[in-house]
Protein backbone atom coordinates (compact mmCIF):
# COMPACT_ATOMS: atom_id res chain seq x y z
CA UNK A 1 71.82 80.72 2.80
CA UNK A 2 73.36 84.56 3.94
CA UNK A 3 76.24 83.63 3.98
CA UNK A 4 76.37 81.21 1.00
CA UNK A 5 74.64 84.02 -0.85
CA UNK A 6 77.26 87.06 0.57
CA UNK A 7 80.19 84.55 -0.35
CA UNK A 8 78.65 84.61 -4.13
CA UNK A 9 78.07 88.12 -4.47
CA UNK A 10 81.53 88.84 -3.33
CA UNK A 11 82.98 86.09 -5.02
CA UNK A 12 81.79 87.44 -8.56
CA UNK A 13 82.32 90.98 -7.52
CA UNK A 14 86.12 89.69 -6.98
CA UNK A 15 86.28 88.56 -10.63
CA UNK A 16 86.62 84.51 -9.15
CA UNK A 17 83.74 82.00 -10.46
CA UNK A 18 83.90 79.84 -7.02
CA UNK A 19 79.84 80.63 -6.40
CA UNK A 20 77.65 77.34 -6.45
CA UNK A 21 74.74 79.41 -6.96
CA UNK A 22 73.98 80.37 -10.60
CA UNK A 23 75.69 83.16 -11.94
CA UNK A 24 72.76 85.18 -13.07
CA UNK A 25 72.94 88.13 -10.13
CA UNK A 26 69.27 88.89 -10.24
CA UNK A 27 68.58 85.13 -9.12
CA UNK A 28 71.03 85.82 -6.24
CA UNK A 29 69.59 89.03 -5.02
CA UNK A 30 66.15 86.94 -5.58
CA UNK A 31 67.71 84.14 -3.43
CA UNK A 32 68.57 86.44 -0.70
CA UNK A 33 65.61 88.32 -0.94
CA UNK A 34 63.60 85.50 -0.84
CA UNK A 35 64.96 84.65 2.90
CA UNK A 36 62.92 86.78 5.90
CA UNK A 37 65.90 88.52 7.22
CA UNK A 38 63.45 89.17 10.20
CA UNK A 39 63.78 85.74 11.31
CA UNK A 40 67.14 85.63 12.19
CA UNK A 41 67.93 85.51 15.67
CA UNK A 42 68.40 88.69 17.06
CA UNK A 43 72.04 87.54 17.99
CA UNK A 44 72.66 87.39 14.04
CA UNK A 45 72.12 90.87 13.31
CA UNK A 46 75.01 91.33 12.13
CA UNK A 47 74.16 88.72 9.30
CA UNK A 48 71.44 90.73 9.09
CA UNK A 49 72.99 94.11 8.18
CA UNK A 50 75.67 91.74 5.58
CA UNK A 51 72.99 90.94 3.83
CA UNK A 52 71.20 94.30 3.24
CA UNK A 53 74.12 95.25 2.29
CA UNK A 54 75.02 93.24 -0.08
CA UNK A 55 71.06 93.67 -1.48
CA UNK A 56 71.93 97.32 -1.70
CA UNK A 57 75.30 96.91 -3.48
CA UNK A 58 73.66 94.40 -5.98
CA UNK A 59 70.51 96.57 -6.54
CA UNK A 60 72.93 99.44 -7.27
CA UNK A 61 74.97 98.07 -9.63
CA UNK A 62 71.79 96.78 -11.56
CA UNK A 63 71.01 100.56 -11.50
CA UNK A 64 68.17 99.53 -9.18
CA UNK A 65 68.38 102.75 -7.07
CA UNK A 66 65.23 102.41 -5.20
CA UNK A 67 65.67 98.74 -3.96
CA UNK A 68 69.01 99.98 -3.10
CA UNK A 69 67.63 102.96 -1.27
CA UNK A 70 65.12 100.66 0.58
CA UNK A 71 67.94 98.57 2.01
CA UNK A 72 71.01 101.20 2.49
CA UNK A 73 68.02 102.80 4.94
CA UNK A 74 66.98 99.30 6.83
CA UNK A 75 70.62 99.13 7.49
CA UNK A 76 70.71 102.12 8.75
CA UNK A 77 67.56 101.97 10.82
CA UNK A 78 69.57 98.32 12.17
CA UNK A 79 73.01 99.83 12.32
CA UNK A 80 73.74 103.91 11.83
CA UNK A 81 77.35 102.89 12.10
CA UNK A 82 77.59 100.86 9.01
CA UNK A 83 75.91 103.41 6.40
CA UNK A 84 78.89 106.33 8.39
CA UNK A 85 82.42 103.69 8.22
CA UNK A 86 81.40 100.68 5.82
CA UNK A 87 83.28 100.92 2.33
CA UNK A 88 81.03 99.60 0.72
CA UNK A 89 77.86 100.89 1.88
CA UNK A 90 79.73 104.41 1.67
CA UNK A 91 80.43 103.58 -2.19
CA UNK A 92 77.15 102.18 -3.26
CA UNK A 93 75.55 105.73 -1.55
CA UNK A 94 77.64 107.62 -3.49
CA UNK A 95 76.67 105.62 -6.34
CA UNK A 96 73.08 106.73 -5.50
CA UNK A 97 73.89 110.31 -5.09
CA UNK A 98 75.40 110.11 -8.62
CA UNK A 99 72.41 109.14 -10.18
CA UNK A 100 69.83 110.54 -7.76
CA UNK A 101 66.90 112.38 -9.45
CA UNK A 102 63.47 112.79 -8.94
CA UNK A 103 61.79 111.92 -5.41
CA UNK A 104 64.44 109.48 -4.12
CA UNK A 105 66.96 112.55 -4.79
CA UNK A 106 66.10 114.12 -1.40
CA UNK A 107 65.84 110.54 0.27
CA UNK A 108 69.36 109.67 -1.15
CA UNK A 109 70.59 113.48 -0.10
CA UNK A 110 69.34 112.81 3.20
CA UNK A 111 71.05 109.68 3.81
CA UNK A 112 74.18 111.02 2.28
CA UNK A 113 74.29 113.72 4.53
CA UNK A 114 73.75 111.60 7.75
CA UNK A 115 76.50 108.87 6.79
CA UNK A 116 78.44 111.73 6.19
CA UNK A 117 78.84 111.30 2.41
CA UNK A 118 79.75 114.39 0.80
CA UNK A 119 76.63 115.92 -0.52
């Protein structure tokens, strides 16, 4: 179900309709969200960290900034690395920082500044 569900999200972010899942996006964040992510084995993690990412990219561009807070940082608590050299996750925090106001503003800052996002 990750990956089937990190193939779709890419898949429609790519422009191509090849996803078997339906093409509503909040039923395939709710599809991956629905799966315990804390259940994986712990040799998956990197399946893990894929799919919070892709949570956090989909939450973002439904201008869902603080599910896509909540995730950028469990990928971060899993995997520093990814939030400082992925693309994407590098993108969808600047994304954040664009639109950050109120009291996820200095959580979004924060981040920022330790993936090494200009501020």
């Amino acid at each position: 179900m990750v990956h089937r569900t990190w193939h779709c999200v890419n898949a429609k972010s790519a422009g191509r309709r090849t996803c078997r899942l339906p093409s509503n996006q909040l039923t395939r964040v709710h599809c991956l969200q629905g799966t315990d992510l804390d259940r994986l084995p712990e040799g998956l993690r990197s399946r893990r960290v894929q799919a919070q990412l892709d949570i956090a990219w989909a939450q973002a561009q439904r201008r869902r900034d603080a599910e896509a807070l909540v995730a950028l940082l469990e990928i971060e608590r899993a995997a520093p690395q990814v939030t400082r050299r992925n693309v994407v996750a590098r993108d969808t925090i600047r994304q954040l920082l664009a639109r950050a106001r109120g009291t996820n503003g200095a959580a979004v800052r924060g981040l920022a500044h330790r993936a090494g996002v200009a501020v």
